[in-house]
N, C-alpha and C. Protein backbone atom coordinates (compact mmCIF):
# COMPACT_ATOMS: atom_id res chain seq x y z
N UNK A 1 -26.40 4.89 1.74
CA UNK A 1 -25.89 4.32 0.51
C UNK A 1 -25.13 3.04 0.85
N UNK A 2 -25.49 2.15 0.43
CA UNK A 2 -25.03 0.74 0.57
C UNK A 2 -23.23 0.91 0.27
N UNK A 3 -22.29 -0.46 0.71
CA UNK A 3 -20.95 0.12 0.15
C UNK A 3 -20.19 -0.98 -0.87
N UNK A 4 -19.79 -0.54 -1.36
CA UNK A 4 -19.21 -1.10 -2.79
C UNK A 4 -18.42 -2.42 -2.03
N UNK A 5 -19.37 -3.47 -3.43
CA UNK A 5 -18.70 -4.61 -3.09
C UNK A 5 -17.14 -4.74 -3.64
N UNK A 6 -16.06 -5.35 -2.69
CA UNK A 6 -14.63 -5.17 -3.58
C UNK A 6 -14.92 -6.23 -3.38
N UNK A 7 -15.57 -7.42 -3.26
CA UNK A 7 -14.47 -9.60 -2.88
C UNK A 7 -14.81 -9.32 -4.63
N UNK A 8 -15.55 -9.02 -6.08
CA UNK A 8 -15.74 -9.13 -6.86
C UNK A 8 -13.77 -8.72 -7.49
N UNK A 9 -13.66 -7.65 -6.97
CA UNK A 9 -12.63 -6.85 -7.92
C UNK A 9 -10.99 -7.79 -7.21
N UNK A 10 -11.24 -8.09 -5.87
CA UNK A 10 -9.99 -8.59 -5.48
C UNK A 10 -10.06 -10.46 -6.32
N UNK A 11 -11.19 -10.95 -6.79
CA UNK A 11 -11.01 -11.97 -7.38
C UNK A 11 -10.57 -12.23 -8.69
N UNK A 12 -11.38 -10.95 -9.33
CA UNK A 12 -10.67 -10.50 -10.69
C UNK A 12 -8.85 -10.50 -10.09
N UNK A 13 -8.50 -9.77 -9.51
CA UNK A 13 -6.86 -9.76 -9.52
C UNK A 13 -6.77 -10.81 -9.49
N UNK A 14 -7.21 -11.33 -8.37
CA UNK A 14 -6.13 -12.48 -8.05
C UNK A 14 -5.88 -13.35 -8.83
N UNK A 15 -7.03 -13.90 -9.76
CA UNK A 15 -7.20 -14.29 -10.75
C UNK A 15 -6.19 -14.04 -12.16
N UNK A 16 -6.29 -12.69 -12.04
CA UNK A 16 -5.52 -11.98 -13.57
C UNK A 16 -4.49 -12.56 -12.79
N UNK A 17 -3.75 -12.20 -11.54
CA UNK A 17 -2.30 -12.32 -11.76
C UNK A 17 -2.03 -13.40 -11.65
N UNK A 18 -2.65 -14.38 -11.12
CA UNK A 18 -2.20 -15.95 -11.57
C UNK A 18 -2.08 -16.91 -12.73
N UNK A 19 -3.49 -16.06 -13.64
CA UNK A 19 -3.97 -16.68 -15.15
C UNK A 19 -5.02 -17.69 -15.08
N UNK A 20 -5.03 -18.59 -13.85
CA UNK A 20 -6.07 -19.49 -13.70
C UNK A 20 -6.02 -19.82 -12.51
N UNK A 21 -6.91 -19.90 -11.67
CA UNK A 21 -7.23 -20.20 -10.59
C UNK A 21 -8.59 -21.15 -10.22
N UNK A 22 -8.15 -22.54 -9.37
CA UNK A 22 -9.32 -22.65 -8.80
C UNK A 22 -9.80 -22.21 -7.18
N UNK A 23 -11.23 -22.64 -7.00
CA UNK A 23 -11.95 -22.36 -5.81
C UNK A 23 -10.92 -22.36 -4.57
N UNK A 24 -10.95 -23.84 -5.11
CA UNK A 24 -9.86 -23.84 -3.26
C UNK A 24 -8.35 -23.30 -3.63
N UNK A 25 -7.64 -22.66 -4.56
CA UNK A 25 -6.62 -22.33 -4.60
C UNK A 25 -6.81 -20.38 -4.20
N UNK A 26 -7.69 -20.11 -4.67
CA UNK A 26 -8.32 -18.40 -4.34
C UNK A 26 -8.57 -18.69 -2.61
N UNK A 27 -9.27 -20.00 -2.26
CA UNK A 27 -9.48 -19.54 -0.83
C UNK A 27 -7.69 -19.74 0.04
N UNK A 28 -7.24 -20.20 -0.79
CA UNK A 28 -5.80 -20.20 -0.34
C UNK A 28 -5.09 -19.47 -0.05
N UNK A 29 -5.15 -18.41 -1.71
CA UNK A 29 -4.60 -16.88 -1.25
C UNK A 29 -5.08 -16.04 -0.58
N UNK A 30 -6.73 -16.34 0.08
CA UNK A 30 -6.47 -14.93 1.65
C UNK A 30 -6.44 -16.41 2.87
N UNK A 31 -5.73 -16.77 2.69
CA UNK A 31 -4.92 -17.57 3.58
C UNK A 31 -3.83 -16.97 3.62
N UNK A 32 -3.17 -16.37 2.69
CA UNK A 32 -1.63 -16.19 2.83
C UNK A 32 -1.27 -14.89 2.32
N UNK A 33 -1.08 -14.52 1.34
CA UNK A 33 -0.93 -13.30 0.63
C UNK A 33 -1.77 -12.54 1.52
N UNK A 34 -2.88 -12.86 0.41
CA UNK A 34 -3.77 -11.54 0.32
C UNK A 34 -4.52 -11.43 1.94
N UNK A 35 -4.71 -12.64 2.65
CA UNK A 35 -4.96 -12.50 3.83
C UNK A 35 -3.98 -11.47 5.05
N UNK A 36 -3.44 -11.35 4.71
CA UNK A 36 -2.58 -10.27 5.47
C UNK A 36 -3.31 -8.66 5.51
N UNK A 37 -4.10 -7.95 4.56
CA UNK A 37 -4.96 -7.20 4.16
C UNK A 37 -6.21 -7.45 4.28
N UNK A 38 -6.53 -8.54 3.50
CA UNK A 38 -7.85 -8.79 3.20
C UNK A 38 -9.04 -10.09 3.15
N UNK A 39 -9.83 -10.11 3.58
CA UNK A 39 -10.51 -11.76 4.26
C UNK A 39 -11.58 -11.57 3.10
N UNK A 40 -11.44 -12.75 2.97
CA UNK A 40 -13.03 -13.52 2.72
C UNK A 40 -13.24 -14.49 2.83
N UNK A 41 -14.81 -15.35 3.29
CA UNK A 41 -14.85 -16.87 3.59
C UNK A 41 -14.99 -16.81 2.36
N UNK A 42 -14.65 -18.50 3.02
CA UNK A 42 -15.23 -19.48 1.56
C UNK A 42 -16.79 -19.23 0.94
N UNK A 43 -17.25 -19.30 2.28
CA UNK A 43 -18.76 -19.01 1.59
C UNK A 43 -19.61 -17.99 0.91
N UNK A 44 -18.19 -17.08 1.11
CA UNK A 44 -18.73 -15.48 -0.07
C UNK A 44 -18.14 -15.87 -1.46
N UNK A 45 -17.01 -16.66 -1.21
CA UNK A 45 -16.18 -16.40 -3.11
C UNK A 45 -16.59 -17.53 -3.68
N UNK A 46 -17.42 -18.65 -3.55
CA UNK A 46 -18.26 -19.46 -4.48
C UNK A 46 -19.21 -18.39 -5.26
N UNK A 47 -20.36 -17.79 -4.09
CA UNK A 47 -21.28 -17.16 -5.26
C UNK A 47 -20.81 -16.08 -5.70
N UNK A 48 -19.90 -15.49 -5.43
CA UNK A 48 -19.53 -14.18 -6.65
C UNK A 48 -18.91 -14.49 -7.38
N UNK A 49 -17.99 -16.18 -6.94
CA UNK A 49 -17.26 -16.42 -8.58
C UNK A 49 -18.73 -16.92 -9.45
N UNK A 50 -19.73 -17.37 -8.78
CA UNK A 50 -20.81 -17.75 -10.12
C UNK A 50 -21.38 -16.56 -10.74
N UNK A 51 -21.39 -15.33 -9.51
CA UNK A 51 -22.58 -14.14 -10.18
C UNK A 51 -21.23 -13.79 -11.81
N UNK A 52 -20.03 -13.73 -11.47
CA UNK A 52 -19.16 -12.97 -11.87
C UNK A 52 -18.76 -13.87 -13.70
N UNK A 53 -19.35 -15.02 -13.14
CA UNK A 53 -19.13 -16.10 -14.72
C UNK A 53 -20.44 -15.47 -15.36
N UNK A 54 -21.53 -15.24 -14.80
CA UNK A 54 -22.96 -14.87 -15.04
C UNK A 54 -22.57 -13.83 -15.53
N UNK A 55 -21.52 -13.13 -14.97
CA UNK A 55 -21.69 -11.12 -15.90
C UNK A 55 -20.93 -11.20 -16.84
N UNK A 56 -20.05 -12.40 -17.28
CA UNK A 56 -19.41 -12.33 -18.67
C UNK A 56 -17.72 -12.05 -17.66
N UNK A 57 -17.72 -11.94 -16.61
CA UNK A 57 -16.28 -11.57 -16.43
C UNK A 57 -15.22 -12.73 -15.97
N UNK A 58 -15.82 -13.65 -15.94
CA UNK A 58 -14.98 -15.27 -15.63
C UNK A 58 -15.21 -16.12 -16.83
N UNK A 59 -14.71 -16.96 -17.24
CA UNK A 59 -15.42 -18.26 -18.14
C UNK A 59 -14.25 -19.41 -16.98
N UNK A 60 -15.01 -20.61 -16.77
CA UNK A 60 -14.54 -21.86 -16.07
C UNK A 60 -14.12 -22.75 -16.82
N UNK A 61 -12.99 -23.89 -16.23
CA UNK A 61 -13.06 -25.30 -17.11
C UNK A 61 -12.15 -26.19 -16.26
N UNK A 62 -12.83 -27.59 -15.99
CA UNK A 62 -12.50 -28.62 -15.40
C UNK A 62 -11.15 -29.11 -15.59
N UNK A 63 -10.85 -29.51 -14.61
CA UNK A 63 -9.39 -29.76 -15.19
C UNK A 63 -8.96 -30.54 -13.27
N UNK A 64 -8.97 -31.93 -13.68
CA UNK A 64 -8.28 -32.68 -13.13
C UNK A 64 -9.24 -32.52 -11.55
N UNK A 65 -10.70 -32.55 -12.07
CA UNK A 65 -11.76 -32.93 -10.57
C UNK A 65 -12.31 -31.49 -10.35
N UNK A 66 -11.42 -30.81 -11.01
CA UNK A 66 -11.45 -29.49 -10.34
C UNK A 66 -11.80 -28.20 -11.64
N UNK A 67 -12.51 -27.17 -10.56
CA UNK A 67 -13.10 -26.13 -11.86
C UNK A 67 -11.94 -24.82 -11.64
N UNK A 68 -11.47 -24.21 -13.00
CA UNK A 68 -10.65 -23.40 -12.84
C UNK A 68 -11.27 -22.07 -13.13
N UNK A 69 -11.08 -20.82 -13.07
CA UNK A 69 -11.50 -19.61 -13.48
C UNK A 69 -10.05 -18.92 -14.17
N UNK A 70 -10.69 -18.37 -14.80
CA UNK A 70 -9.94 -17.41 -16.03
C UNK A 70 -10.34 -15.98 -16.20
N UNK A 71 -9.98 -14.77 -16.02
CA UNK A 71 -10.39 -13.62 -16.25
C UNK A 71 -10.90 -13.42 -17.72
N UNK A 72 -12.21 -12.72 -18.26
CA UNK A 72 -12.33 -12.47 -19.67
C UNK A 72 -11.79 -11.70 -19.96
N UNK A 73 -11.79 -10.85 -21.26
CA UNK A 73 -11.07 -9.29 -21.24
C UNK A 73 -12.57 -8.57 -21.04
N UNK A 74 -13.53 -8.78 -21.01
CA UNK A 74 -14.46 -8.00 -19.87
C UNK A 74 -13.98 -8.07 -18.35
N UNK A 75 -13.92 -8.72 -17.99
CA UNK A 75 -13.60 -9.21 -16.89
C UNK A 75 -12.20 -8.35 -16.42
N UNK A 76 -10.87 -8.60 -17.12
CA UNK A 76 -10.23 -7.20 -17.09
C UNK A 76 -10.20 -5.95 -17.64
N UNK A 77 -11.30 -5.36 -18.18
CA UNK A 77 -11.59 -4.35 -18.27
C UNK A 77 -12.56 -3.88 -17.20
N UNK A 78 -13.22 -4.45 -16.43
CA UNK A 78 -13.77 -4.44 -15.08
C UNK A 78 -12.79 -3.94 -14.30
N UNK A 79 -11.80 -5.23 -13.65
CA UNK A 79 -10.33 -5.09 -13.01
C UNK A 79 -9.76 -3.35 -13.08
N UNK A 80 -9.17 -3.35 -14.35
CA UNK A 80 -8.68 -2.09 -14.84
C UNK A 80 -9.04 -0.73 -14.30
N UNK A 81 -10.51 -0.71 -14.91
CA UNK A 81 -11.67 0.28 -14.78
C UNK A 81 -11.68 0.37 -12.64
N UNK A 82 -11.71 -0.75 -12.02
CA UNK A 82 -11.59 -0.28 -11.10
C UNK A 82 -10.65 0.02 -10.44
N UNK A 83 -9.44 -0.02 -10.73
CA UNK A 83 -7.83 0.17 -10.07
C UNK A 83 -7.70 1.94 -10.24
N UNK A 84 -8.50 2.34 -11.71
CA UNK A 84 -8.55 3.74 -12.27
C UNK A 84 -9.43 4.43 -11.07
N UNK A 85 -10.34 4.02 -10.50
CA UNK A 85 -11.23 4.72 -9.70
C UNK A 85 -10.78 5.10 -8.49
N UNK A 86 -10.76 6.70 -8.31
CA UNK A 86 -10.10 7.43 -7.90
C UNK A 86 -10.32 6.70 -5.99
N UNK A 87 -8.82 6.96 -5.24
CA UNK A 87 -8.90 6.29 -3.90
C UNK A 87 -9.35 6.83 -2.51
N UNK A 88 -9.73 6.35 -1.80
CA UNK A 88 -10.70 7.33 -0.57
C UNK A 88 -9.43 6.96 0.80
N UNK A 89 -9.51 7.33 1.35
CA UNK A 89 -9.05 7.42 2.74
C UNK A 89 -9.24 6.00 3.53
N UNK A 90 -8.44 4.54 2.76
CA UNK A 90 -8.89 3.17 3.10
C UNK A 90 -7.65 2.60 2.15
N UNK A 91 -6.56 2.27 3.56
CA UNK A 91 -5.46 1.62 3.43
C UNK A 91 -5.89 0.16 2.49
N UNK A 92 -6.72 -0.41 2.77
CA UNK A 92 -6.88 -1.86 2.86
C UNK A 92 -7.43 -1.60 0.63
N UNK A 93 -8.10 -0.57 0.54
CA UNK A 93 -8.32 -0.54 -0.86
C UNK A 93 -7.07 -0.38 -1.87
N UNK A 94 -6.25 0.82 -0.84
CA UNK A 94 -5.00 1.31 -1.65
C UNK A 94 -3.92 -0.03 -2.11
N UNK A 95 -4.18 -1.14 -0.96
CA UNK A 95 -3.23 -2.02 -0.84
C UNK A 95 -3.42 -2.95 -1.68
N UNK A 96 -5.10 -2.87 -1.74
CA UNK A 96 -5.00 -4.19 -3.13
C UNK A 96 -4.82 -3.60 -4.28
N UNK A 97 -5.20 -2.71 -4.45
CA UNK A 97 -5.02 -1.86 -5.81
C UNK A 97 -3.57 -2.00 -6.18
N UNK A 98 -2.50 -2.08 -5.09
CA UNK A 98 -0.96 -2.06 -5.50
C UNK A 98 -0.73 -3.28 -5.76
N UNK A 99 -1.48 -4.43 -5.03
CA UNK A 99 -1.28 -6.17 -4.83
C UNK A 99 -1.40 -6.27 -6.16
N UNK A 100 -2.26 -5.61 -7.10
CA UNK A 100 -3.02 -6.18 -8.08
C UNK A 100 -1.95 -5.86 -9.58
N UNK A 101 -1.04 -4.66 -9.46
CA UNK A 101 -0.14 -4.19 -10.37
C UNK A 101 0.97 -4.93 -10.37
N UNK A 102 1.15 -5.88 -11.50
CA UNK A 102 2.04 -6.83 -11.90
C UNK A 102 3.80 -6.21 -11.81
N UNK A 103 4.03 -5.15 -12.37
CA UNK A 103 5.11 -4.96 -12.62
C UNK A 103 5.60 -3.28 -12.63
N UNK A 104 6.39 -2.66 -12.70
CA UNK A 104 6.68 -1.48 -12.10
C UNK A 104 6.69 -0.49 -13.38
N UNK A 105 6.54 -1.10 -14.33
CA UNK A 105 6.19 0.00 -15.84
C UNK A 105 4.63 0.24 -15.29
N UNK A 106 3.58 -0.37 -15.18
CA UNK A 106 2.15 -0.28 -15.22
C UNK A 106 1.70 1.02 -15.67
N UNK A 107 0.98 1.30 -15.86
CA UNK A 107 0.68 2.92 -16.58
C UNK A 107 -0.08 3.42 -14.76
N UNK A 108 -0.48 2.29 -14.30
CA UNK A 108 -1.41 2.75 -12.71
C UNK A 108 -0.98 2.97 -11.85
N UNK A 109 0.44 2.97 -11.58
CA UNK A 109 1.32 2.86 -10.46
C UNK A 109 1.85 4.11 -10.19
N UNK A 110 1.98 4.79 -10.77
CA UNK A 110 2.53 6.25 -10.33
C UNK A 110 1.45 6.82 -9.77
N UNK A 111 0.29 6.58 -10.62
CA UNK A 111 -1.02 8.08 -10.31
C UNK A 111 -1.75 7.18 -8.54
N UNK A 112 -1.72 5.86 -8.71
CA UNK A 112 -1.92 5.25 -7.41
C UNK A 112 -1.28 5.45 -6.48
N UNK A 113 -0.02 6.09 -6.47
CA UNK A 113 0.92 6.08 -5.33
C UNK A 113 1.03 7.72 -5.01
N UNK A 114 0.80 8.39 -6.21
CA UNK A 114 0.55 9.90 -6.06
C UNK A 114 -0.82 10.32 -5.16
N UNK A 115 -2.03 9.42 -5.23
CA UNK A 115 -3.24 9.66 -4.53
C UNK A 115 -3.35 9.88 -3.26
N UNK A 116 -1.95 8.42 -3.14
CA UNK A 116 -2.59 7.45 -1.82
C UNK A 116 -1.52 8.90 -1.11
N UNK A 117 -0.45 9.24 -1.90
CA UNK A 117 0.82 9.94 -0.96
C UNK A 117 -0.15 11.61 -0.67
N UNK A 118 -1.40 12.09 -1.57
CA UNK A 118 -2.61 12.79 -1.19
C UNK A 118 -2.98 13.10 -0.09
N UNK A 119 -3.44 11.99 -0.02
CA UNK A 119 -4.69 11.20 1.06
C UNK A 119 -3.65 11.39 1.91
N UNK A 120 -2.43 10.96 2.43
CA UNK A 120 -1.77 10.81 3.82
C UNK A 120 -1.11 12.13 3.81
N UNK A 121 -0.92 12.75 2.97
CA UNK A 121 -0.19 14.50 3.77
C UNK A 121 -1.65 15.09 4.11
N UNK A 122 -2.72 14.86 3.64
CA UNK A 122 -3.79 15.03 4.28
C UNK A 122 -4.17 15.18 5.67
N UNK A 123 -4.29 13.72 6.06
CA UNK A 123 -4.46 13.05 7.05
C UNK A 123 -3.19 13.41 8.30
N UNK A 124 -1.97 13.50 7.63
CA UNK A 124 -0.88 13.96 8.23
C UNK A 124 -1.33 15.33 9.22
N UNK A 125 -1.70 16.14 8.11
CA UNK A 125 -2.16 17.35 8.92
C UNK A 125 -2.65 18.01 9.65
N UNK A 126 -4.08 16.61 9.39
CA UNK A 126 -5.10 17.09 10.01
C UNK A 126 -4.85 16.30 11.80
N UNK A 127 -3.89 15.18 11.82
CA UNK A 127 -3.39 14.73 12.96
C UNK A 127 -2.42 15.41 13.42
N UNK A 128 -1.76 16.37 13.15
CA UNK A 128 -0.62 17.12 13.62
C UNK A 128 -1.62 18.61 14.13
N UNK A 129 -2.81 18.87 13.45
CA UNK A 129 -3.63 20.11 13.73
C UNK A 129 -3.78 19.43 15.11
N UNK A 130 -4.80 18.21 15.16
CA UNK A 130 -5.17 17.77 16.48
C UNK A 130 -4.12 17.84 17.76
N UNK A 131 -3.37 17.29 17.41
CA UNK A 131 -2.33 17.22 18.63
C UNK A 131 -1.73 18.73 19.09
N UNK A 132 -1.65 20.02 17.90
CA UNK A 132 -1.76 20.80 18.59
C UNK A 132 -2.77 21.71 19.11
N UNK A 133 -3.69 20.90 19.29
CA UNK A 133 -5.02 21.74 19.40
C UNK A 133 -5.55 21.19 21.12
N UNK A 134 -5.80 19.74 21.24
CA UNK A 134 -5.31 18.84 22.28
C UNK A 134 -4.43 19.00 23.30
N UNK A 135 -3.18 19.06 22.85
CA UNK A 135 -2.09 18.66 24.01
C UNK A 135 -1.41 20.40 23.94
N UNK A 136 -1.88 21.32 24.46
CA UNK A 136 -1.66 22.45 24.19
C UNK A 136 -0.30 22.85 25.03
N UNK A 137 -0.06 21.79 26.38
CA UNK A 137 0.52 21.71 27.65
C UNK A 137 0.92 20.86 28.23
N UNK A 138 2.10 20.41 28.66
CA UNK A 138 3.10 18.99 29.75
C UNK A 138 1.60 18.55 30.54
N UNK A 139 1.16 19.57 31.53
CA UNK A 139 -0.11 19.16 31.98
C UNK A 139 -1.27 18.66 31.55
N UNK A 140 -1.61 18.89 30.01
CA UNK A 140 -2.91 18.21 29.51
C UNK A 140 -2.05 16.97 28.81
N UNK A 141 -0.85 16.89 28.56
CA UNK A 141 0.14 15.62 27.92
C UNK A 141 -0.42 14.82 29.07
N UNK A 142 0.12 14.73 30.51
CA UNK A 142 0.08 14.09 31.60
C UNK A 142 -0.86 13.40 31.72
N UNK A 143 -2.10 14.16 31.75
CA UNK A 143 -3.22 14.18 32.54
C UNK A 143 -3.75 12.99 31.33
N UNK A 144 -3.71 13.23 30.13
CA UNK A 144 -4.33 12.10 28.79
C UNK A 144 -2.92 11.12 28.13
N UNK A 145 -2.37 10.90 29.04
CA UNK A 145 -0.93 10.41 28.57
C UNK A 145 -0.98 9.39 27.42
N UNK A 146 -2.33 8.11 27.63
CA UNK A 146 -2.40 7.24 26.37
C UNK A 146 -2.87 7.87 25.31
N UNK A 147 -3.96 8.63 25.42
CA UNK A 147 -4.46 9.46 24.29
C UNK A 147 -3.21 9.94 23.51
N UNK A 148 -2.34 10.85 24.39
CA UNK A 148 -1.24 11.42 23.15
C UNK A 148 -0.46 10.47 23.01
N UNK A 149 0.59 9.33 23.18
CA UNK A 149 1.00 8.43 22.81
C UNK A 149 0.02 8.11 21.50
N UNK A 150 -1.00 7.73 21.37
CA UNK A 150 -2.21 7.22 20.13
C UNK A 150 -2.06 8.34 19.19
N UNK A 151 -2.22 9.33 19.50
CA UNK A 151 -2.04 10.49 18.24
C UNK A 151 -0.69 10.48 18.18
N UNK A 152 0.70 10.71 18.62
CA UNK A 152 1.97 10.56 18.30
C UNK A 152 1.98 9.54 17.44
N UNK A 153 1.67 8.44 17.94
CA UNK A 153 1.90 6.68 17.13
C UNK A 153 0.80 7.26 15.60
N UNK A 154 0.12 7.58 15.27
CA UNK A 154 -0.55 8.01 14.47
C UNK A 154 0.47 8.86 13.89
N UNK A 155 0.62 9.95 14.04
CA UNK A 155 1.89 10.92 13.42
C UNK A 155 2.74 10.27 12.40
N UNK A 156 3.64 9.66 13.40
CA UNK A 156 4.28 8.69 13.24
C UNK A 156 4.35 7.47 12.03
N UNK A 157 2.93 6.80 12.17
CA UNK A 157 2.00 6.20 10.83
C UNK A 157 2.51 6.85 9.79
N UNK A 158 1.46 7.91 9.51
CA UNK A 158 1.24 8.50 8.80
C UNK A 158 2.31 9.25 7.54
N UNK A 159 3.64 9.99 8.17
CA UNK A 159 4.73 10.15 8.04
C UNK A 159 5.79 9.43 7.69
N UNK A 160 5.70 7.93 8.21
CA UNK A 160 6.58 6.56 7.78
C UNK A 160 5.89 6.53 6.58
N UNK A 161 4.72 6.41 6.49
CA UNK A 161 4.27 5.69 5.08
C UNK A 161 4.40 6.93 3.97
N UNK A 162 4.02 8.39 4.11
CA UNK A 162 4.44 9.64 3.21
C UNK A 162 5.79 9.28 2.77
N UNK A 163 6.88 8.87 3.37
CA UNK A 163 8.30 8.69 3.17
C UNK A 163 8.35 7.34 2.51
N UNK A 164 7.89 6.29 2.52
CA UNK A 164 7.58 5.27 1.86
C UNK A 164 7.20 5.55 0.63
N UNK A 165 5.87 6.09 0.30
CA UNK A 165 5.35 6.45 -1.21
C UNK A 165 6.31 7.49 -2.17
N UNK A 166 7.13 8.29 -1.26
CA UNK A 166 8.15 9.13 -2.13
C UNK A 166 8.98 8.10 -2.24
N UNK A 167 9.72 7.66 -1.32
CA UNK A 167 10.76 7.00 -2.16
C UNK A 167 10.16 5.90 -3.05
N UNK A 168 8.80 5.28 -3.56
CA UNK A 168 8.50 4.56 -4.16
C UNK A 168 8.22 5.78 -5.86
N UNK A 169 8.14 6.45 -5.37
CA UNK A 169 7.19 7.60 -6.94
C UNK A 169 8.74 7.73 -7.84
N UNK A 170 8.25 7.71 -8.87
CA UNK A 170 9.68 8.29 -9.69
C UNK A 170 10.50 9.67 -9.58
């Protein structure tokens, strides 16, 4: 199964939360912001900003040499519709999904932070099963010493950020 394109849904945000954006100002923000998470060349976000004017979810307009984009309300009802779609085990999705929520009323922000806090007591567990399943003994610690350091530092992860999303949930 092929995998879901997101440069479509992270342009919609970036877009919504600015109000207008042009070409080279979007390739700006994964320069800076959004580049901290998430890449795209230049040469992917020309044609999906055209496929994306083509699906009714952009309309453009010149302005000073330069072409701007505007979200439609198709276009954020796209956005929306995908922030709602339930989250998988992929920091980098959870993160734009939060990048993308303007303000701390949002109706998306609780059930997003309830998922993601899911997904990591999950993951929590199933890395705390490993390590005691693994390092059963000082001697098998020894003997794989970076290995358990990597699952500790993982623990660790995992647990910082669980404590993060609670103190973020109401």
């Amino acid at each position: 199964m092929p995998k879901k394109r997101i440069l479509p849904y992270v342009l919609l945000g970036l877009i919504n939360n600015k109000g207008s954006l042009s070409g080279y100002q979007i390739s700006q923000e994964f320069k800076h912001e959004v580049g901290d998470f998430w890449h795209a060349s230049h040469s992917q976000i020309y044609p999906e900003l055209a496929r994306m004017k083509d699906d009714g979810w952009l309309i453009d307009h010149d302005e000073d040499k330069s072409t701007f984009y505007s979200v439609t309300e198709t276009g954020y009802r796209v956005l929306r519709d995908w922030m709602k779609e339930p989250l998988t085990d992929n920091e980098e999705i959870f993160s734009l999904k939060l990048y993308f929520i303007k303000d701390q009323t949002d109706s998306l922000l609780q059930n997003l932070l309830k998922q993601e806090l899911m997904l990591k007591q999950s993951k929590l567990e199933y890395l705390q099963g490993r390590l005691e399943k693994v390092f059963t003994d000082k001697k098998t610690i020894n003997e794989n010493y970076g290995h358990y350091l990597i699952l500790t530092r993982a623990i660790e992860r995992e647990s910082n950020h669980i404590q993060w999303l609670k103190d973020k949930m109401e």
